[in-house]
Protein backbone atom coordinates (compact mmCIF):
# COMPACT_ATOMS: atom_id res chain seq x y z
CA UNK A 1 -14.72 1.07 16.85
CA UNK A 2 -10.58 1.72 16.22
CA UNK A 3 -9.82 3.00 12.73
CA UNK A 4 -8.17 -0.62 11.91
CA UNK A 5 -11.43 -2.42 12.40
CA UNK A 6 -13.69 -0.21 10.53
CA UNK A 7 -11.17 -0.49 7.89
CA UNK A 8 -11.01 -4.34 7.74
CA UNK A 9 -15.38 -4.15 7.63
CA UNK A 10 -15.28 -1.97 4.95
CA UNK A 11 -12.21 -3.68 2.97
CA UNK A 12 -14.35 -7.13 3.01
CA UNK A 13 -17.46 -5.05 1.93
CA UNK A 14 -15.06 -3.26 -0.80
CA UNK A 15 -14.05 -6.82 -1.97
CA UNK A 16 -17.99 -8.13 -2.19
CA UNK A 17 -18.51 -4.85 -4.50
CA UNK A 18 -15.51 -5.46 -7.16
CA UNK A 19 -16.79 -9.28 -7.02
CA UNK A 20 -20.11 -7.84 -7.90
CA UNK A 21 -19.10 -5.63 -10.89
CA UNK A 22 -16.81 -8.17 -12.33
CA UNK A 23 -19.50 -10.64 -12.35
CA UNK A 24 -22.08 -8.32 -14.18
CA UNK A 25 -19.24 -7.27 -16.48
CA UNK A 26 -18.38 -10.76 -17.53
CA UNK A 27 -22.30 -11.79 -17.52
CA UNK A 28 -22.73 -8.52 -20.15
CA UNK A 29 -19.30 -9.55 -21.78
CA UNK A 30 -20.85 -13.54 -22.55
CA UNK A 31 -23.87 -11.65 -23.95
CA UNK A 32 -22.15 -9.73 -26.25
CA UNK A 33 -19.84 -12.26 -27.47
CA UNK A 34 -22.27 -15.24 -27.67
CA UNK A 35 -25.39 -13.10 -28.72
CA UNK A 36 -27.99 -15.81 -26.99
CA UNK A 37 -30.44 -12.49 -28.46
CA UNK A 38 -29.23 -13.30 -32.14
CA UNK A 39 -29.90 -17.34 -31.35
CA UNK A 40 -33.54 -16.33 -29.97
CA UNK A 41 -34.48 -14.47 -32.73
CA UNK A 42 -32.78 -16.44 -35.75
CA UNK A 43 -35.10 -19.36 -33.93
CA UNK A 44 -38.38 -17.45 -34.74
CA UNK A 45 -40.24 -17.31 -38.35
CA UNK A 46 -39.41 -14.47 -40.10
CA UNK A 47 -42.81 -12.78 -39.66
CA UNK A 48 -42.12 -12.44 -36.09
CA UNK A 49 -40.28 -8.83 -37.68
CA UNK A 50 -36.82 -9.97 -36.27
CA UNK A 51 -34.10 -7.22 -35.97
CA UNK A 52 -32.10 -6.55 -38.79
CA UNK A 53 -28.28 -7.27 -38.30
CA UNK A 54 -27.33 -3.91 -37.42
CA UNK A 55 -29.34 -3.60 -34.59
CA UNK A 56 -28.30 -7.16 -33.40
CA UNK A 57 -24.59 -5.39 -34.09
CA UNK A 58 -25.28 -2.33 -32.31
CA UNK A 59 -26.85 -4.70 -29.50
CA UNK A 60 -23.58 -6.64 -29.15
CA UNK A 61 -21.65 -3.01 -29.26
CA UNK A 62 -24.08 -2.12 -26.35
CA UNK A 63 -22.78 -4.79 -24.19
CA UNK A 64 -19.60 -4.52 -24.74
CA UNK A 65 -19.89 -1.27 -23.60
CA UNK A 66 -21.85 -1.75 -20.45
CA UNK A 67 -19.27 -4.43 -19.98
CA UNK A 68 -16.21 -2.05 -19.97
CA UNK A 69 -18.47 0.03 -17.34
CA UNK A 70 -18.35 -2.24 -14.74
CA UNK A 71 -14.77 -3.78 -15.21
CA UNK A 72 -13.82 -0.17 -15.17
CA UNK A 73 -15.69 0.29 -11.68
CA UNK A 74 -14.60 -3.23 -10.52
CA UNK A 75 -10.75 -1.66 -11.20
CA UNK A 76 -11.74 1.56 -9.84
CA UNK A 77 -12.95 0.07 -6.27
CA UNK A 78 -9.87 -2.62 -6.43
CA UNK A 79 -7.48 0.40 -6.68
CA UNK A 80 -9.27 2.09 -3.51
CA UNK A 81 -8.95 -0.91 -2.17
CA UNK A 82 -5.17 -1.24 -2.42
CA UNK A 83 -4.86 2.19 -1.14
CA UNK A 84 -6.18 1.55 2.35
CA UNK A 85 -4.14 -1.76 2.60
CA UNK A 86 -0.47 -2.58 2.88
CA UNK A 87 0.83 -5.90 1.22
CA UNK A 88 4.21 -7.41 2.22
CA UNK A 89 6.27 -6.48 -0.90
CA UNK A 90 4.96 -2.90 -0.10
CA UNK A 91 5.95 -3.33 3.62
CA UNK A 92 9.47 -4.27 2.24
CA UNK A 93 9.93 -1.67 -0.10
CA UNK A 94 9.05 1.22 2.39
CA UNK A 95 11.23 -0.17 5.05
CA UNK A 96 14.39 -0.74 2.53
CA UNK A 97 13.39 3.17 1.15
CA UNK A 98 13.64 4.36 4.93
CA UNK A 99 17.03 2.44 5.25
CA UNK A 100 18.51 4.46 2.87
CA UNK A 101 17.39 7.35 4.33
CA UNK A 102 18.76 6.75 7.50
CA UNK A 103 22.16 7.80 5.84
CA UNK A 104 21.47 11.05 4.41
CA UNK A 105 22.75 12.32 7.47
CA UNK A 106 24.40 12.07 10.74
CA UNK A 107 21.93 11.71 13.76
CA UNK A 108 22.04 12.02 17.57
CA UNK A 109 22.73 9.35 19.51
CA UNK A 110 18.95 7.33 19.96
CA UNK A 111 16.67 7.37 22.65
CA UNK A 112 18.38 4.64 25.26
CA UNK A 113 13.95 3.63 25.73
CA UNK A 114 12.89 4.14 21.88
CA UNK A 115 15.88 4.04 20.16
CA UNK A 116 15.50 4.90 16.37
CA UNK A 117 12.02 3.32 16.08
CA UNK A 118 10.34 6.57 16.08
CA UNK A 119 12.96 8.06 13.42
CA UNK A 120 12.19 4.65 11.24
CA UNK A 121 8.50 4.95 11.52
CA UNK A 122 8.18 7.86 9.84
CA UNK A 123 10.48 7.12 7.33
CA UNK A 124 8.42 4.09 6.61
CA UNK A 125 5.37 5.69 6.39
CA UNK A 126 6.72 8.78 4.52
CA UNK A 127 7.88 6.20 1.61
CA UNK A 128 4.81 4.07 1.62
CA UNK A 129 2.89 7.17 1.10
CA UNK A 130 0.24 6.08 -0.95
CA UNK A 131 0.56 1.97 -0.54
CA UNK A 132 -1.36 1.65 2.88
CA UNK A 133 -2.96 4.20 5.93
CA UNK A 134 0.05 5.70 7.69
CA UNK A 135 -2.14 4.33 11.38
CA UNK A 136 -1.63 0.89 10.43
CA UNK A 137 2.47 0.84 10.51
CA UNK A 138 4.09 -0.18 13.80
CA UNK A 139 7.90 -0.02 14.09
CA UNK A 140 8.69 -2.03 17.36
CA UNK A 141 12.15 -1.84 18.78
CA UNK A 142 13.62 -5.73 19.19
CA UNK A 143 15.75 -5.88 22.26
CA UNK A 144 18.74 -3.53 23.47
CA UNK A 145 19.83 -3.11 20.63
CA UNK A 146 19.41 -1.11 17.53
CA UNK A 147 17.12 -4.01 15.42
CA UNK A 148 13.66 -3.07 15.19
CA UNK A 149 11.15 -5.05 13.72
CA UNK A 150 8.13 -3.15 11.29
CA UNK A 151 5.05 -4.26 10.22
CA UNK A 152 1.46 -2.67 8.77
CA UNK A 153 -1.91 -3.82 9.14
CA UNK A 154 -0.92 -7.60 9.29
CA UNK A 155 0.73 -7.83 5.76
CA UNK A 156 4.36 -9.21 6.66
CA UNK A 157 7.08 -8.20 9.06
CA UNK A 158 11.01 -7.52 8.64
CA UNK A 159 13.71 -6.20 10.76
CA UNK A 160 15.47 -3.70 10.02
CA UNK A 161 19.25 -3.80 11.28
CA UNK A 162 20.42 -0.19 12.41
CA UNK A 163 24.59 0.39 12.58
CA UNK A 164 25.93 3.61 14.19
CA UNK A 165 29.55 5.17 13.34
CA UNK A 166 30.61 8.25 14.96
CA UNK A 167 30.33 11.14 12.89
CA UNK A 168 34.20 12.47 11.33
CA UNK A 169 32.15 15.65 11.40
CA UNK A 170 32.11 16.15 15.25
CA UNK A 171 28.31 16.63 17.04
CA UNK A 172 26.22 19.53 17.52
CA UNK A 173 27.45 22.17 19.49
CA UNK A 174 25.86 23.46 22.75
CA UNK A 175 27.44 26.65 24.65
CA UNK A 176 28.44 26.40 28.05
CA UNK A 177 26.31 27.49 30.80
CA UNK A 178 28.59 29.69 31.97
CA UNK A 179 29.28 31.69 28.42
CA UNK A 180 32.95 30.49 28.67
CA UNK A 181 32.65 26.79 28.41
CA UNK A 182 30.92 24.94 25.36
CA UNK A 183 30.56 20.81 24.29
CA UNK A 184 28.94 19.08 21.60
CA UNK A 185 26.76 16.33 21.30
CA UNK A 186 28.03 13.21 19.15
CA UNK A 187 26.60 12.49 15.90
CA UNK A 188 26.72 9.78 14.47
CA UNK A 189 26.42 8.31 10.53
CA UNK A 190 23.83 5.51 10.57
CA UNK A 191 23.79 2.49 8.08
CA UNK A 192 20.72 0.08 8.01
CA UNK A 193 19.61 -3.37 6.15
CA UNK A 194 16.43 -5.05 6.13
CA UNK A 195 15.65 -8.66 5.96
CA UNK A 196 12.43 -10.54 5.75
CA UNK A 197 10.99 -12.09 8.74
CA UNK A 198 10.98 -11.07 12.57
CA UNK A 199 14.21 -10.16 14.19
């Protein structure tokens, strides 16, 4: 089984768990702040040797307590949760955090096949480190061009626009074959948006 599908079995079996603990949480939460044990017993005679009020206090404190327990593990398992799984805000804040990356310096010119959609991927998963698994992001080049649409685990797409802009500060430089001759290699300064939606 792929590493997405394991990980949509186990998110659904994730969510049944923090369903679980919330709903013995609140059940131990209506206990303590209804007391149906303080109704039962105020019901029976007095020589049935009811509790006193402390303990009927401490009994309430109880349940609060077991009651912060399981909310506690119901948040615990819902922040695992988010974790392994990407949501569309998170999708959009990772691709506009690689945009801005793009121009922290010149590049080479892209791939003509891949373009920049390797270079974008990992800035996307380097800035949702954190938000979502790194397998489930897909940058997919849209076209010719230099738009590339990016995605992760299902959660919402956007495109990413890419600009180039030669580099004022020449290319890299690669010595001749020959020892006498050299060239360079054009670099050039990259600029990038992101919108919501496909490309």
């Amino acid at each position: 089984m792929s590493e997405h599908g394991f990980g949509a079995i186990t998110g659904s079996a994730y969510m049944a768990v923090v369903v679980f603990l919330f709903v013995i949480a609140a059940a131990f939460l209506v206990l303590a702040l209804v007391g149906p044990y303080r109704l039962y017993w105020r019901s029976r005679p007095q020589a049935a040797r009811q509790p006193s009020d402390a303990a009927l206090t401490a009994g309430r404190v109880v349940a609060f307590g077991i009651a912060g327990v399981f909310v506690f593990g119901g948040c615990s398992v819902q922040a695992g949760i988010d974790e392994r799984t990407w949501s569309a805000s998170e999708v959009r804040e990772a691709a506009e955090e690689a945009a801005e990356s793009l121009a922290d310096e010149s590049r080479i010119r892209s791939d003509p096949t891949d373009g920049y959609a390797s270079l974008i991927e990992a800035g996307v998963t380097k800035a949702g480190e954190g938000e979502g698994p790194s397998y489930d992001v897909s940058v997919e080049r849209a076209g010719d061009g230099n738009d590339y649409e990016i995605s992760a685990d299902g959660a919402g797409t956007v495109c990413m626009h890419v600009m180039e802009e030669k580099s004022a500060e020449g290319g890299v430089f690669v010595p001749g074959a020959d020892g006498g001759s050299s060239g360079s290699i054009p670099e050039y300064d990259l600029t990038a948006t992101v919108e919501g939606g496909a490309c």
